[in-house]
C-alpha atoms as a PDB file:
ATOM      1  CA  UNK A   1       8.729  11.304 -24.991  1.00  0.00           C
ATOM      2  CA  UNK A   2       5.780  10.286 -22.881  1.00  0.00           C
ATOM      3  CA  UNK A   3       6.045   9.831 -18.991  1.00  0.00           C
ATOM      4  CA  UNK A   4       5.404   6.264 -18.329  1.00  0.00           C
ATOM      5  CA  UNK A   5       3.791   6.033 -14.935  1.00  0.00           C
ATOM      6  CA  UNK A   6       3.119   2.436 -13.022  1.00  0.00           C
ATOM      7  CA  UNK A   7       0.087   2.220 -10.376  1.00  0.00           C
ATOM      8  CA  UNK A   8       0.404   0.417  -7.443  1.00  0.00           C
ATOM      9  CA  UNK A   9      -3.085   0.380  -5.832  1.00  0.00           C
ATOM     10  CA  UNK A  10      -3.395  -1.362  -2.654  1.00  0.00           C
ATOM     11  CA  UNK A  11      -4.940  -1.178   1.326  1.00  0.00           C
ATOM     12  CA  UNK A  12      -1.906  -0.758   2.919  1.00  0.00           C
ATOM     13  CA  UNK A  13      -3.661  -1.971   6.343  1.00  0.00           C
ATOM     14  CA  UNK A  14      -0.962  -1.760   7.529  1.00  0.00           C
ATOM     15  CA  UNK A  15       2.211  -0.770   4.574  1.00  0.00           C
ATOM     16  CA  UNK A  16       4.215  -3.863   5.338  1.00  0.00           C
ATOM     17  CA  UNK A  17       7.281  -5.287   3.612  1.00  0.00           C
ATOM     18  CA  UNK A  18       5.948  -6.821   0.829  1.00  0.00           C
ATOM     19  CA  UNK A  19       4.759  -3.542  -0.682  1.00  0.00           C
ATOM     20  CA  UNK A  20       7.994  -2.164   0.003  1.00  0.00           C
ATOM     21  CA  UNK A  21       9.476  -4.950  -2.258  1.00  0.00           C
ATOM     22  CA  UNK A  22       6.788  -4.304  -4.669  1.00  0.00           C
ATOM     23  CA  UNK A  23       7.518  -0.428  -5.050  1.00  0.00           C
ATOM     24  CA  UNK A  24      11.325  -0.887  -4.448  1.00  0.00           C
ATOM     25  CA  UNK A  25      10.754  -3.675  -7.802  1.00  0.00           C
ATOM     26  CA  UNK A  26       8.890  -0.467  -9.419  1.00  0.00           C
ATOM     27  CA  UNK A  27      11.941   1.712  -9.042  1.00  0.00           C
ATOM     28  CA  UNK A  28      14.336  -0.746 -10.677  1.00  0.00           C
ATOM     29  CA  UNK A  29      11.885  -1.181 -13.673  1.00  0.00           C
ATOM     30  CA  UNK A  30      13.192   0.614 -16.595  1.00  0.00           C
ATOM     31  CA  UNK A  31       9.969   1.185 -18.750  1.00  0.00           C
ATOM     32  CA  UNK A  32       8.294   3.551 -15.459  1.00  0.00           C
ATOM     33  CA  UNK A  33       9.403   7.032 -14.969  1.00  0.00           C
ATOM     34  CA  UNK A  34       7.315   7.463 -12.221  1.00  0.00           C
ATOM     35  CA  UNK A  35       5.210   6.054  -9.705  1.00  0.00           C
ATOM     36  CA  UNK A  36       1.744   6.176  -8.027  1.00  0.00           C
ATOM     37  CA  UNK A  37       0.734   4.523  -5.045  1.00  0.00           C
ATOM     38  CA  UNK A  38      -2.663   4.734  -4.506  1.00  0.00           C
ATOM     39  CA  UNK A  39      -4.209   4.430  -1.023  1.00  0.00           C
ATOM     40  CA  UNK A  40      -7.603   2.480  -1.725  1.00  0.00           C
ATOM     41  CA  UNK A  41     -10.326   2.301   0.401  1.00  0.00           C
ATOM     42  CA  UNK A  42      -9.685   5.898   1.420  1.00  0.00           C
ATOM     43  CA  UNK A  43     -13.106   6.145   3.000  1.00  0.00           C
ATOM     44  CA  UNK A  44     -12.584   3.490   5.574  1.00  0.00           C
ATOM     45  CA  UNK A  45     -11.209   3.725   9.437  1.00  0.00           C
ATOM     46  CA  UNK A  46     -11.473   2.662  12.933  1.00  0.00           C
ATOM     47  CA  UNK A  47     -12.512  -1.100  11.972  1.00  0.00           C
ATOM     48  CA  UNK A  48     -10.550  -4.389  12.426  1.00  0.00           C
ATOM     49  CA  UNK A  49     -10.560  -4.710   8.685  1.00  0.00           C
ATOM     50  CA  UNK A  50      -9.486  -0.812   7.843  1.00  0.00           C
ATOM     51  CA  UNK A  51      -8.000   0.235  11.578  1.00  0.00           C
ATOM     52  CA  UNK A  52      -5.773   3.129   9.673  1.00  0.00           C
ATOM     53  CA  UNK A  53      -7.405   6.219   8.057  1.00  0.00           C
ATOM     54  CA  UNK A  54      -5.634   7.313   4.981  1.00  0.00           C
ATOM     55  CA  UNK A  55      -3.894   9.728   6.520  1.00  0.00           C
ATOM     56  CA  UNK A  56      -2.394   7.383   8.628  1.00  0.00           C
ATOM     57  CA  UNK A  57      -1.573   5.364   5.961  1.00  0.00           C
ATOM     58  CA  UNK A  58       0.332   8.060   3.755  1.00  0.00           C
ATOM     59  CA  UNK A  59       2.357   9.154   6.812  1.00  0.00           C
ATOM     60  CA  UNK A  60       3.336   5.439   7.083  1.00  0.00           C
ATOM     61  CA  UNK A  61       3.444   5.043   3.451  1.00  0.00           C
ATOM     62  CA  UNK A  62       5.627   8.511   3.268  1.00  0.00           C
ATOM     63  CA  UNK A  63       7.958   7.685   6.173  1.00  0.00           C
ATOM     64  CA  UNK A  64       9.154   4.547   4.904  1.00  0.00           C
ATOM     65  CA  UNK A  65       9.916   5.724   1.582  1.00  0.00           C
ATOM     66  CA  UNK A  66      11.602   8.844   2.580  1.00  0.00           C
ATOM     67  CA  UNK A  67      14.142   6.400   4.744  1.00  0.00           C
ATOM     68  CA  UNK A  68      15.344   4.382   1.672  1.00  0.00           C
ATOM     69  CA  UNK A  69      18.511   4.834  -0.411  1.00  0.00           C
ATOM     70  CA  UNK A  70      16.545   5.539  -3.866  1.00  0.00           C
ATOM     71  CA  UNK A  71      13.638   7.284  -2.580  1.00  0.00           C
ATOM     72  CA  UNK A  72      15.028  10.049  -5.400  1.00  0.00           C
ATOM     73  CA  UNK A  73      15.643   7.612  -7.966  1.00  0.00           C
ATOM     74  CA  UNK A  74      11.804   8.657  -9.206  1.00  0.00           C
ATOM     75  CA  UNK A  75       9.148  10.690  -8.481  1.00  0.00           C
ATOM     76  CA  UNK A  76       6.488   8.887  -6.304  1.00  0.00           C
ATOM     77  CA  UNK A  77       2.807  10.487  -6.030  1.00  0.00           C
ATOM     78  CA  UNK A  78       0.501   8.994  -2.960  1.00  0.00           C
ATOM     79  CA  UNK A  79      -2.708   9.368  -3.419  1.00  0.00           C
ATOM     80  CA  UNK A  80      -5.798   8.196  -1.548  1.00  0.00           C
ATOM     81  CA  UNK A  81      -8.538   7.284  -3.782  1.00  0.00           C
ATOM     82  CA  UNK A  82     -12.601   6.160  -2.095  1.00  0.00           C
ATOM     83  CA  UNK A  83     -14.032   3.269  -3.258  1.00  0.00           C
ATOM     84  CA  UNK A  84     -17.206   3.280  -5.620  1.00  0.00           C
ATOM     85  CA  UNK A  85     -18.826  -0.189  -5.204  1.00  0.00           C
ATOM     86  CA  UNK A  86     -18.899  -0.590  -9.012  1.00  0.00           C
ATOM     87  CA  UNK A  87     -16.533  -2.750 -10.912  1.00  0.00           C
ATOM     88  CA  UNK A  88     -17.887  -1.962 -14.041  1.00  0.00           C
ATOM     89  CA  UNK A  89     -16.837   1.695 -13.497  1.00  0.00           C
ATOM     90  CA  UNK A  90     -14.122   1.337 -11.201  1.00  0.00           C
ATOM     91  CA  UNK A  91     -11.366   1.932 -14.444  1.00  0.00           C
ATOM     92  CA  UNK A  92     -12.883   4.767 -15.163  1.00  0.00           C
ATOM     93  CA  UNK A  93     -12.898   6.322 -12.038  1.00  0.00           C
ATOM     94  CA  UNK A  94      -9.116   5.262 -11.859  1.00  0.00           C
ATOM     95  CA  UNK A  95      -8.472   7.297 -15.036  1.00  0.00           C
ATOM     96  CA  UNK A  96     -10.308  10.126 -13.952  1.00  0.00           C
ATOM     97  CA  UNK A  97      -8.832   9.999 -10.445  1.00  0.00           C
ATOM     98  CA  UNK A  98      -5.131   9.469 -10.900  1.00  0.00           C
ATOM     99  CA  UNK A  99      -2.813  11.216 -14.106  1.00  0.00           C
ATOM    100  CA  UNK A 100      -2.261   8.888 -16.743  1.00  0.00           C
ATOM    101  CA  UNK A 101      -0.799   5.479 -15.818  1.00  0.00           C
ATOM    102  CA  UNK A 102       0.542   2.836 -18.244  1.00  0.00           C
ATOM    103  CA  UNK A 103       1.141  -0.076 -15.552  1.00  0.00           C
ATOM    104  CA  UNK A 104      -0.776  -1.659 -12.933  1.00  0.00           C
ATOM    105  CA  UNK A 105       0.949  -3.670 -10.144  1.00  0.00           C
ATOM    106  CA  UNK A 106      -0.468  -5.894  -7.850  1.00  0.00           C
ATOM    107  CA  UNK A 107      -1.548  -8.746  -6.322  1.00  0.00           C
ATOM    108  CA  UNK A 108      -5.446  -8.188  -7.178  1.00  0.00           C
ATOM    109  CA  UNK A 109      -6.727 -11.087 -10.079  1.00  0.00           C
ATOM    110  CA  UNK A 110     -10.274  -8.286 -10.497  1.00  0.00           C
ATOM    111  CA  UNK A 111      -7.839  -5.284 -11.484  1.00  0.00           C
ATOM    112  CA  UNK A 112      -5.759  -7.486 -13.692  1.00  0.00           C
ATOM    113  CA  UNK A 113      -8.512  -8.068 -15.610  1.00  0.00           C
ATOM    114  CA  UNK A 114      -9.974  -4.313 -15.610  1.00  0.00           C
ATOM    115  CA  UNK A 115      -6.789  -3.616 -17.163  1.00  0.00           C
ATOM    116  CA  UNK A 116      -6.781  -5.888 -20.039  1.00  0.00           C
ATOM    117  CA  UNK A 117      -9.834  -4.903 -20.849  1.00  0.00           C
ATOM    118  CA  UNK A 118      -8.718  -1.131 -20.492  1.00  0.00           C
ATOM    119  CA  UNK A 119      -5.465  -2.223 -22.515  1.00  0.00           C
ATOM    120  CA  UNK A 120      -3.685  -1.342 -19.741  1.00  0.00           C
ATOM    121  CA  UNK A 121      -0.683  -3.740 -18.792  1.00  0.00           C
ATOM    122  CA  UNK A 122      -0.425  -5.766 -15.698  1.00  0.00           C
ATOM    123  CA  UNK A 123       2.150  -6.933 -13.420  1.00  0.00           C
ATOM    124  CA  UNK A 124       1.561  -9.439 -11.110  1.00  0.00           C
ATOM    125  CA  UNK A 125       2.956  -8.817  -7.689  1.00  0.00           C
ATOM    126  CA  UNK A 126       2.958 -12.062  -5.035  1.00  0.00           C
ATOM    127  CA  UNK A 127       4.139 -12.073  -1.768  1.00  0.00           C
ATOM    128  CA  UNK A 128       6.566 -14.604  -0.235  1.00  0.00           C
ATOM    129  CA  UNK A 129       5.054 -15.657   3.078  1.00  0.00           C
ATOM    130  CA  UNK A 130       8.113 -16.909   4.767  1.00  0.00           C
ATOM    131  CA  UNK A 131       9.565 -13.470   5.205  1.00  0.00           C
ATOM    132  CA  UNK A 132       6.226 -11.325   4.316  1.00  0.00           C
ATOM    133  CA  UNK A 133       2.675 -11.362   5.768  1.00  0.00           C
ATOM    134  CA  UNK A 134      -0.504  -9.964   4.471  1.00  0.00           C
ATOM    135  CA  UNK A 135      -2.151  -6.670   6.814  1.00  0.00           C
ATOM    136  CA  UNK A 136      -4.324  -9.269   7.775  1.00  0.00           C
ATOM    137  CA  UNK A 137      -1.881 -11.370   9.794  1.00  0.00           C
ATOM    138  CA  UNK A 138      -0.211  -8.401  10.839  1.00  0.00           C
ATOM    139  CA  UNK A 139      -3.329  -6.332  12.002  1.00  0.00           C
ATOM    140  CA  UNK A 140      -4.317  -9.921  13.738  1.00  0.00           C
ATOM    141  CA  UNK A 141      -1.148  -9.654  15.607  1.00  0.00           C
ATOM    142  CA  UNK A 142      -1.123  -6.062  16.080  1.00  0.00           C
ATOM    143  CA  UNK A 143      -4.556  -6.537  17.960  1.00  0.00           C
ATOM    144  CA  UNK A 144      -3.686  -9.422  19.961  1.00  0.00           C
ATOM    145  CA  UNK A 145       0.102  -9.128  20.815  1.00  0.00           C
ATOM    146  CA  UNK A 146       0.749 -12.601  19.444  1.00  0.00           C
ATOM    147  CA  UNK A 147       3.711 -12.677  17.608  1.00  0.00           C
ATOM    148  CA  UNK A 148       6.297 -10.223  17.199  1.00  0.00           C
ATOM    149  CA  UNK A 149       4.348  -8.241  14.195  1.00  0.00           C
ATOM    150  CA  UNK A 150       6.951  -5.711  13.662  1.00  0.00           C
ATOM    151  CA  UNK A 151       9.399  -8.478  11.671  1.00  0.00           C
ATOM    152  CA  UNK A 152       7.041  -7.999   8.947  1.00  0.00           C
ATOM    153  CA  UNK A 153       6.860  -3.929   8.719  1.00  0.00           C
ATOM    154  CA  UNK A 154       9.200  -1.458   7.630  1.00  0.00           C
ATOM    155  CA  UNK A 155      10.772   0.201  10.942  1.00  0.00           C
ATOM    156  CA  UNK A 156       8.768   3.831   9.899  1.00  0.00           C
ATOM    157  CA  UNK A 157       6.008   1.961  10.109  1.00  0.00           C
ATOM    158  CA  UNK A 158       6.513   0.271  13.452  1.00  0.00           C
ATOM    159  CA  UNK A 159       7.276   3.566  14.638  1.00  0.00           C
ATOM    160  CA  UNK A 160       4.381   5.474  13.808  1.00  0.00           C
ATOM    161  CA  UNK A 161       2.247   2.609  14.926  1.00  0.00           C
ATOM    162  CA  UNK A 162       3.850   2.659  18.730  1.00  0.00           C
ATOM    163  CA  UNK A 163       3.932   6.262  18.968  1.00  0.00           C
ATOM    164  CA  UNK A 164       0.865   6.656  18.067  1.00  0.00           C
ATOM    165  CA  UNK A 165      -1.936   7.449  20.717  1.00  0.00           C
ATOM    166  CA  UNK A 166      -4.691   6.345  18.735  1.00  0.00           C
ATOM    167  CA  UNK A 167      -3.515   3.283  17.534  1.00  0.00           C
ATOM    168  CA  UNK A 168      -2.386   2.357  20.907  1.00  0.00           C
ATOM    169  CA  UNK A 169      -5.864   2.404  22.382  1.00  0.00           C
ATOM    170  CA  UNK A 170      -6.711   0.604  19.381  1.00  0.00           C
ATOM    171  CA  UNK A 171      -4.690  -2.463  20.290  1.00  0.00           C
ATOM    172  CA  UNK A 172      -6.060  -2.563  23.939  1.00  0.00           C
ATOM    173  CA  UNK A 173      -2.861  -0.217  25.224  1.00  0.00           C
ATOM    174  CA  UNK A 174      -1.106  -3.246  24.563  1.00  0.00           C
ATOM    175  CA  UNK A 175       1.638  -3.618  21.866  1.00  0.00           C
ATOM    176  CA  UNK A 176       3.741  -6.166  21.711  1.00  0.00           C
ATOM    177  CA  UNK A 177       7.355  -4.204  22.587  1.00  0.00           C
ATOM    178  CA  UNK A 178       9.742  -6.502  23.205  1.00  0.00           C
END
């Protein structure tokens, strides 16, 4: 019997709820055995866009799964992968990059379509804004102390983020703890 892997390739600018619905949806599918999250833009750091290296972003990533009830259920792999400014290769690379993987999920129309050509399924992933935000709204509001940010991240995350020396100069030595 082959091992069925699913992909989840994302940012995670900062790991926020929705992609904990997304892999906690991952674990209840039936036709994965096991799951890779892959850390993308690996390469970038210390700008508004990419503020977390990808170290950073596993120890977030790895916190929060640790803390939930199924984190056993399946074997997860995190793995930070650079990008290669080619979409034409970019598949490729994936395969070459990651073990074998049989499902893609996500949010990202370009890699839906990479994997249809690859013969790869898709599953589309969307986020529900009135209980979700994207790491842009939430990096916004890291930045600025706007709005309460950490509604939108799992508690690891918030964590790590206010403990974190770095990432408090970041936001000014000002984050929103109310």
């Amino acid at each position: 019997m082959i091992t069925r892997r699913g992909l989840f390739l994302g940012r995670f600018q900062p790991f926020h709820n929705g992609h904990l619905a997304v892999v906690e949806n991952m674990i209840a599918d039936k036709d994965i055995d096991e799951i890779i999250i892959g850390i993308g833009s690996a390469q970038s750091a210390y700008t508004l866009d990419n503020p977390f290296t990808a170290g950073e972003r596993f120890e977030m990533i790895n916190n929060t799964l640790r803390q939930q009830r199924w984190y056993n259920e399946k074997p997860i792999y995190i793995i930070p992968i650079m990008d290669i400014g080619s979409n034409y290769k970019y598949m490729s690379y994936l395969q070459t990059i990651f073990p074998q993987f049989h499902i893609y999920y996500g949010s990202n129309d370009l890699m839906h379509v990479l994997c249809e050509n690859a013969g790869i399924e898709s599953v589309s992933v969307s986020f529900d804004d009135t209980c979700q935000r994207s790491g842009t709204w939430i990096r916004a509001n890291i930045k600025s102390n706007l709005l309460d940010w950490r509604d939108y991240v799992p508690e690891a995350v918030v964590k790590y983020i206010v403990a974190s020396a770095r990432l408090f100069q970041w936001t000014e030595n000002d984050i929103c703890n109310k």
